[in-house]
N, C-alpha and C. Protein backbone atom coordinates (compact mmCIF):
# COMPACT_ATOMS: atom_id res chain seq x y z
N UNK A 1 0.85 -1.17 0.00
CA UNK A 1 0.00 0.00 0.00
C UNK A 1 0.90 1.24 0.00
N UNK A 2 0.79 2.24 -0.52
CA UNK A 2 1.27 3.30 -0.91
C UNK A 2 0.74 4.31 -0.16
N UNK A 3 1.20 5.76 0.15
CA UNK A 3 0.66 6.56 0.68
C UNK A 3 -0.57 7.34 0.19
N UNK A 4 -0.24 7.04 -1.15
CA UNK A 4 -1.30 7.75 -1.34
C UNK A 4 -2.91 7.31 -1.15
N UNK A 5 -2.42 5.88 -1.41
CA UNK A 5 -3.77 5.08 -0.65
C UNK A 5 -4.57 5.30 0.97
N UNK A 6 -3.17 5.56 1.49
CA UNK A 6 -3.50 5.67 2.94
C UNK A 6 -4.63 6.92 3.01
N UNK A 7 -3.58 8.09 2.70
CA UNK A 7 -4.14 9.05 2.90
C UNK A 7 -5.71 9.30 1.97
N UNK A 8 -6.50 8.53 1.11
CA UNK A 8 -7.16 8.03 0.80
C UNK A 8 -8.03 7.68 1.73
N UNK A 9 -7.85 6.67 2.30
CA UNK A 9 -8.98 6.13 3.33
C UNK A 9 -8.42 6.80 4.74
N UNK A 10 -7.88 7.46 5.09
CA UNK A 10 -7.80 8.66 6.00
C UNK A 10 -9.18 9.56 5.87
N UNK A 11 -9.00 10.00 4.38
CA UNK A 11 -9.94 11.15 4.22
C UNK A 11 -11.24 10.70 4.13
N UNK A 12 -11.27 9.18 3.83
CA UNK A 12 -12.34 8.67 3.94
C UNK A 12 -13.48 8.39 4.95
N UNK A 13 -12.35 7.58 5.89
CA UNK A 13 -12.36 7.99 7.54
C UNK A 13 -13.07 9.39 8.23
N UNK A 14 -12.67 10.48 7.47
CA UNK A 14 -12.81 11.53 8.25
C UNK A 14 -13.83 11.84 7.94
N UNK A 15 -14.19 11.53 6.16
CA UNK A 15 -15.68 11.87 6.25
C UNK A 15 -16.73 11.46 6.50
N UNK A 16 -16.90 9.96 7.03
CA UNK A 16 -17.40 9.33 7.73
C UNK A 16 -17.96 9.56 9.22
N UNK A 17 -16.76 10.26 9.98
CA UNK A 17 -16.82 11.12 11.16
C UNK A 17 -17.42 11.97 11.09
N UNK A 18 -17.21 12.86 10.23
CA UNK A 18 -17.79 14.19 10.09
C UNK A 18 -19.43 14.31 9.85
N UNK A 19 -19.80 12.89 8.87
CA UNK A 19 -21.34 12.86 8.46
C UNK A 19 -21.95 12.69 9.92
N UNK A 20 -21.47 11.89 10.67
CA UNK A 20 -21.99 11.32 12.19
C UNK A 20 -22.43 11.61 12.98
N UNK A 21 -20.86 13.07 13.07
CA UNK A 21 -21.37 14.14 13.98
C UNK A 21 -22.05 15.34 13.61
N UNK A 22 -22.41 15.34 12.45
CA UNK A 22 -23.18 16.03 11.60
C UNK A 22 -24.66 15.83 11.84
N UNK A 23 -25.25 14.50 12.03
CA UNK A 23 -26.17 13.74 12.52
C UNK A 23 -26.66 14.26 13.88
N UNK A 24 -25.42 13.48 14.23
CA UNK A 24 -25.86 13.66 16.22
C UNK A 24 -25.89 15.16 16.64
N UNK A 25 -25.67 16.04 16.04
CA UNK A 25 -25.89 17.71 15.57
C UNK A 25 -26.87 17.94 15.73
N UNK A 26 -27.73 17.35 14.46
CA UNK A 26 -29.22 18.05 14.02
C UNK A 26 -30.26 16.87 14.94
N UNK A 27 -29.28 15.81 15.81
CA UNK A 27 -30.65 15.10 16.50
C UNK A 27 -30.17 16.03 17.93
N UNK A 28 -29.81 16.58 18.34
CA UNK A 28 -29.08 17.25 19.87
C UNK A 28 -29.86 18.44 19.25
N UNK A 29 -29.83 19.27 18.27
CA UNK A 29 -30.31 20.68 17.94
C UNK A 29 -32.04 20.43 18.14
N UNK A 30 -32.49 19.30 17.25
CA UNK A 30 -33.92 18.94 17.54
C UNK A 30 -34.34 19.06 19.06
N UNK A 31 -33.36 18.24 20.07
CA UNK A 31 -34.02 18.27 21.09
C UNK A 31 -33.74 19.43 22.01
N UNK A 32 -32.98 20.58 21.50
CA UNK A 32 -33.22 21.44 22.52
C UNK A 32 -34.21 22.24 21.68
N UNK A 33 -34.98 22.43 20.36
CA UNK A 33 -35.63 23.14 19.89
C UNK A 33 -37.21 22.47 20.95
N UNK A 34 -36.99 21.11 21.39
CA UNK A 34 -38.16 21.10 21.48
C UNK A 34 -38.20 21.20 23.06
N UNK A 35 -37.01 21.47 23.42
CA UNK A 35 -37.03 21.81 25.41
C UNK A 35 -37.63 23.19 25.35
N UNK A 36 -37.19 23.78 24.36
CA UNK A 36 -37.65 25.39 24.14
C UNK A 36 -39.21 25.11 24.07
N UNK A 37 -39.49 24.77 23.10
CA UNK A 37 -41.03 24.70 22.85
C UNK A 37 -41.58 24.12 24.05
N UNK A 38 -41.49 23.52 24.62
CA UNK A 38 -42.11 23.00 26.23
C UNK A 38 -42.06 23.72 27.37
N UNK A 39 -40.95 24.57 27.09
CA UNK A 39 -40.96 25.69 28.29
C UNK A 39 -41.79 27.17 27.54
N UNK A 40 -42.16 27.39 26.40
CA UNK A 40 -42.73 28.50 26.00
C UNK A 40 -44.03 28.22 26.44
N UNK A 41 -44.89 26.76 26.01
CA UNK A 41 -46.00 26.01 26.34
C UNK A 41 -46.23 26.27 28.12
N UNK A 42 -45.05 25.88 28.60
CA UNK A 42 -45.75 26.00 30.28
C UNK A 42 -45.74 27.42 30.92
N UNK A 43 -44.87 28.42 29.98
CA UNK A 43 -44.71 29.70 30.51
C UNK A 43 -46.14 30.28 30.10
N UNK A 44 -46.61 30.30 28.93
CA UNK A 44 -48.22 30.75 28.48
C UNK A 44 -48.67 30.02 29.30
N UNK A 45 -49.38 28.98 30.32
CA UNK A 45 -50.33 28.41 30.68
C UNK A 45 -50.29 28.60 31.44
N UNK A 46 -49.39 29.15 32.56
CA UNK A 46 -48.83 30.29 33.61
C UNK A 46 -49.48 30.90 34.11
N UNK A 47 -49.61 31.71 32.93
CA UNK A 47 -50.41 33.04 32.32
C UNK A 47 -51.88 32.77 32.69
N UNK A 48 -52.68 31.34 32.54
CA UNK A 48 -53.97 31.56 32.62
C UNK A 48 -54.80 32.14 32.03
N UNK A 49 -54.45 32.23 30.68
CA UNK A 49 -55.37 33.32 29.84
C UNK A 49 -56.14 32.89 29.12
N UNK A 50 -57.44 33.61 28.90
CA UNK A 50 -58.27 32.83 27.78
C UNK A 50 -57.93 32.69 26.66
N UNK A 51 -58.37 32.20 25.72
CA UNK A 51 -57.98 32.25 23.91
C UNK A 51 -57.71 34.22 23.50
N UNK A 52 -59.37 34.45 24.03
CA UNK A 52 -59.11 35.79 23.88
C UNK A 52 -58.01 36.90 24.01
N UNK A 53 -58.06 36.96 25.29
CA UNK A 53 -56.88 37.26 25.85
C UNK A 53 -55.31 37.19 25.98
N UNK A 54 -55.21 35.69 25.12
CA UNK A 54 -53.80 35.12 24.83
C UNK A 54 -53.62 35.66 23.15
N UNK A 55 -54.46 35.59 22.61
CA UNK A 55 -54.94 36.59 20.95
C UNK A 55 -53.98 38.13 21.44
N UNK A 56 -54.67 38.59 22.23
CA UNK A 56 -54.38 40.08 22.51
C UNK A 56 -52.36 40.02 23.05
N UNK A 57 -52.50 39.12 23.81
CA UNK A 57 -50.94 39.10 24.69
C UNK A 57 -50.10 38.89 23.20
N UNK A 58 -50.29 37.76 22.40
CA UNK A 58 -49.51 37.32 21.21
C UNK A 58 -49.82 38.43 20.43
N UNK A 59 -50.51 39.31 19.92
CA UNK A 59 -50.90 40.59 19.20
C UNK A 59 -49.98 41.75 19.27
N UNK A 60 -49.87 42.21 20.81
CA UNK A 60 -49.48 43.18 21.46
C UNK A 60 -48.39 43.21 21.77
N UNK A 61 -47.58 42.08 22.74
CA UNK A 61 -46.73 41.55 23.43
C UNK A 61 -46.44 42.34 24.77
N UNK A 62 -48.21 42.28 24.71
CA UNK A 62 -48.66 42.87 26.64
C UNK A 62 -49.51 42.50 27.17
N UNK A 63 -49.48 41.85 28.74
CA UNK A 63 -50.43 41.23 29.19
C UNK A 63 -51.80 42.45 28.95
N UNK A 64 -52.81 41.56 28.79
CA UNK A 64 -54.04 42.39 28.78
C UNK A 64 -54.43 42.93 30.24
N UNK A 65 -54.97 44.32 30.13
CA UNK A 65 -55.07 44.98 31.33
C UNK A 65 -56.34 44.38 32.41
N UNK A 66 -57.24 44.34 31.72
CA UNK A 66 -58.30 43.37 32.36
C UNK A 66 -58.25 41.82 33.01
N UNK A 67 -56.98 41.20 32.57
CA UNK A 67 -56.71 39.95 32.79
C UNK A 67 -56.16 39.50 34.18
N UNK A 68 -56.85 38.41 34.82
CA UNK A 68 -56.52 38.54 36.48
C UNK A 68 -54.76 37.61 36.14
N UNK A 69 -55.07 36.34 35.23
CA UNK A 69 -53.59 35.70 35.13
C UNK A 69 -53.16 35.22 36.03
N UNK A 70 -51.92 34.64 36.15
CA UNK A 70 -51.28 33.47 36.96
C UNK A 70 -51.68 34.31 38.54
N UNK A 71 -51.77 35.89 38.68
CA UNK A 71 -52.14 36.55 39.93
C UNK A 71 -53.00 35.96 40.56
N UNK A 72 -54.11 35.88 40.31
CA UNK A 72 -54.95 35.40 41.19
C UNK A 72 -56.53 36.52 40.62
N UNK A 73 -57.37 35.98 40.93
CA UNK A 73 -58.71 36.86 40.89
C UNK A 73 -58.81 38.45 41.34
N UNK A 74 -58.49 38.54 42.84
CA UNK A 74 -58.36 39.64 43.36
C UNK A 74 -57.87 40.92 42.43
N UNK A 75 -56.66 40.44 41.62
CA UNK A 75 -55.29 41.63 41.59
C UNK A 75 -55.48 41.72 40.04
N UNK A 76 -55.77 42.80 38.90
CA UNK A 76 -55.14 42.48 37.73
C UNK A 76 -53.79 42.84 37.52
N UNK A 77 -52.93 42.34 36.26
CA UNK A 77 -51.27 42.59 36.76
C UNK A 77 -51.50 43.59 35.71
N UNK A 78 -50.49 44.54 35.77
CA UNK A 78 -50.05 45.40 35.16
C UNK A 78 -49.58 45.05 33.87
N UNK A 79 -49.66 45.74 32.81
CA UNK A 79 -49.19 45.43 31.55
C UNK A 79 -47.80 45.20 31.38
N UNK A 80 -47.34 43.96 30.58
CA UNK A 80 -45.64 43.78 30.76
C UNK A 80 -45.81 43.61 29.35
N UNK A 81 -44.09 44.13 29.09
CA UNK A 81 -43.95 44.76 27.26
C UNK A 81 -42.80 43.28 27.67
N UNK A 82 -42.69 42.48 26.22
CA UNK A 82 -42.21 41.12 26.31
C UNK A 82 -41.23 41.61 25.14
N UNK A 83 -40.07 41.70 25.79
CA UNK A 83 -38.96 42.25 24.63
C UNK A 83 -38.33 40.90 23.95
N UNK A 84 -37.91 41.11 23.12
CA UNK A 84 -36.91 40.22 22.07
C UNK A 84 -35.90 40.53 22.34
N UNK A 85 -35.15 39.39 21.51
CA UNK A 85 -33.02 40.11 21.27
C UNK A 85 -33.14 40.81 21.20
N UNK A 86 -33.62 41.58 20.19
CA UNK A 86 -33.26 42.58 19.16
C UNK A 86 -33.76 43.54 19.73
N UNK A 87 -34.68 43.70 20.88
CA UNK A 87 -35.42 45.06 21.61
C UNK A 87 -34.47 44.73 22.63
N UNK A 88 -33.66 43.87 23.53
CA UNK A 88 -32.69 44.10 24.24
C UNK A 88 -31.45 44.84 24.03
N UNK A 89 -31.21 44.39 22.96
CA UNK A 89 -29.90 44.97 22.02
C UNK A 89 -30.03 46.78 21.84
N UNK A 90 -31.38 46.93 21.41
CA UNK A 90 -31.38 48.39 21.13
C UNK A 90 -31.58 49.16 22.60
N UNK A 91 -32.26 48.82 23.61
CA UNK A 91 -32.22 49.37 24.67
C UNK A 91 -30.72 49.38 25.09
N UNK A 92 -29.86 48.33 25.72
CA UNK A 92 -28.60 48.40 25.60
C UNK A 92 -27.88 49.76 24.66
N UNK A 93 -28.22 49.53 23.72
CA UNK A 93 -27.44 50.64 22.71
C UNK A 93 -28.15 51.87 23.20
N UNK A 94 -29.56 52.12 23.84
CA UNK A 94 -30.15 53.82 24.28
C UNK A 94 -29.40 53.69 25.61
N UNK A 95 -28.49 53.00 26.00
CA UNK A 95 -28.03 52.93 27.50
C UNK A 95 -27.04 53.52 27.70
N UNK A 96 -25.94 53.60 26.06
CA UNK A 96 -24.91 53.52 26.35
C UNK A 96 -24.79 54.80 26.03
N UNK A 97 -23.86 55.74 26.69
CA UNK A 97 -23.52 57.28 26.75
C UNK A 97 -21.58 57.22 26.09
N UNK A 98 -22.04 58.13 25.18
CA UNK A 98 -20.95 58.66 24.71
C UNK A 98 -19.81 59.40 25.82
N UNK A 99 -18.50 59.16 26.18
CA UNK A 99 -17.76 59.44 26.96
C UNK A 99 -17.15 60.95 26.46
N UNK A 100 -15.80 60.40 25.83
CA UNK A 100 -14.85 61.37 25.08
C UNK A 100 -15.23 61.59 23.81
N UNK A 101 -16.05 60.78 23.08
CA UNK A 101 -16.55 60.28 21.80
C UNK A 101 -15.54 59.48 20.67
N UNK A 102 -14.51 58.56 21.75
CA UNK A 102 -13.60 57.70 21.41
C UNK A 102 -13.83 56.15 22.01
N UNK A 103 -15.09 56.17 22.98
CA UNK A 103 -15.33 55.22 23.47
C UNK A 103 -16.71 55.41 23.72
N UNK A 104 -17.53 54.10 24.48
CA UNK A 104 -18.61 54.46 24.79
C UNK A 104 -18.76 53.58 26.38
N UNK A 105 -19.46 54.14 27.13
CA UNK A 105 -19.66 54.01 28.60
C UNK A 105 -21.20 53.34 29.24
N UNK A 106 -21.20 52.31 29.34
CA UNK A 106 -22.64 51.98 29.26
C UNK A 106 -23.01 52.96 30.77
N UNK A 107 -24.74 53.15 31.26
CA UNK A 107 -24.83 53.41 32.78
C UNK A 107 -24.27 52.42 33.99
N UNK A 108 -24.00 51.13 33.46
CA UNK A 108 -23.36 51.01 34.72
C UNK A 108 -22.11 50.85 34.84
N UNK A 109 -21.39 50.79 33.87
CA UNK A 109 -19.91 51.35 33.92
C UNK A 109 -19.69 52.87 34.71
N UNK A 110 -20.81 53.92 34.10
CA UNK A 110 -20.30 55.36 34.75
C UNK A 110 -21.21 55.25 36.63
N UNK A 111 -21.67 54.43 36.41
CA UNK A 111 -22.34 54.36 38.31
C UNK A 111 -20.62 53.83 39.16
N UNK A 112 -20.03 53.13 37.98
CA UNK A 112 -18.58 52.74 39.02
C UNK A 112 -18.68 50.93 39.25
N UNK A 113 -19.66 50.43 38.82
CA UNK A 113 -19.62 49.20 38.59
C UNK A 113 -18.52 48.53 37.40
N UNK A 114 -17.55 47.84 38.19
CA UNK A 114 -16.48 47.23 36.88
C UNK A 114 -16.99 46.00 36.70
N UNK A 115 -16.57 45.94 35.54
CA UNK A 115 -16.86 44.80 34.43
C UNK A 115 -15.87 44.06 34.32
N UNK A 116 -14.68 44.48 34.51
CA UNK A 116 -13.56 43.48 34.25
C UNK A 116 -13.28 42.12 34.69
């Protein structure tokens, strides 16, 4: 056998490996897509909301004001705004204050809180 053979079923080898864990990838990715989906499911049911009402929350991405919810009868809760990445990200960015205008300083960097 010659090297070049070797290195042949080397690469062969590897792509063999590679399909595998390529596999065990998209079956590991499946199951945390669906840990997600089971915890979104028990976080809405939480909530206690009617169809109606869960219409309006998924609409809006605010509890409805009338809605008593996981609270209890007595209390209605206050309206909560249900941010995304991407509405985290931009708040972050209205956070951050221009220093020298060579850097930027978030608020709790200039309160004296280190990050390092």
């Amino acid at each position: 056998m010659n090297k070049l053979d070797k290195i042949e079923r080397d690469a062969q080898n590897a792509r063999e490996k590679i399909a595998a864990m390529q596999a065990l990838l998209k079956q590991i990715e499946g199951q945390r897509t669906e840990q997600e989906n089971l915890q979104i499911v028990q976080q809405i049911r939480a909530l206690k909301l009617s169809r109606d009402e869960l219409y309006v929350f998924l609409n809006n991405g605010k509890l409805p004001t009338g809605s008593a919810g996981a609270i209890g009868d007595d209390a209605a809760p206050e309206p909560e705004t249900i941010y995304s990445r991407q509405n985290r990200a931009q708040r972050y960015e209205e956070d951050t204050v221009p220093d020298d205008g060579d850097s930027k300083t978030t608020t709790s960097e200039s309160e004296g809180i280190d990050n390092e």
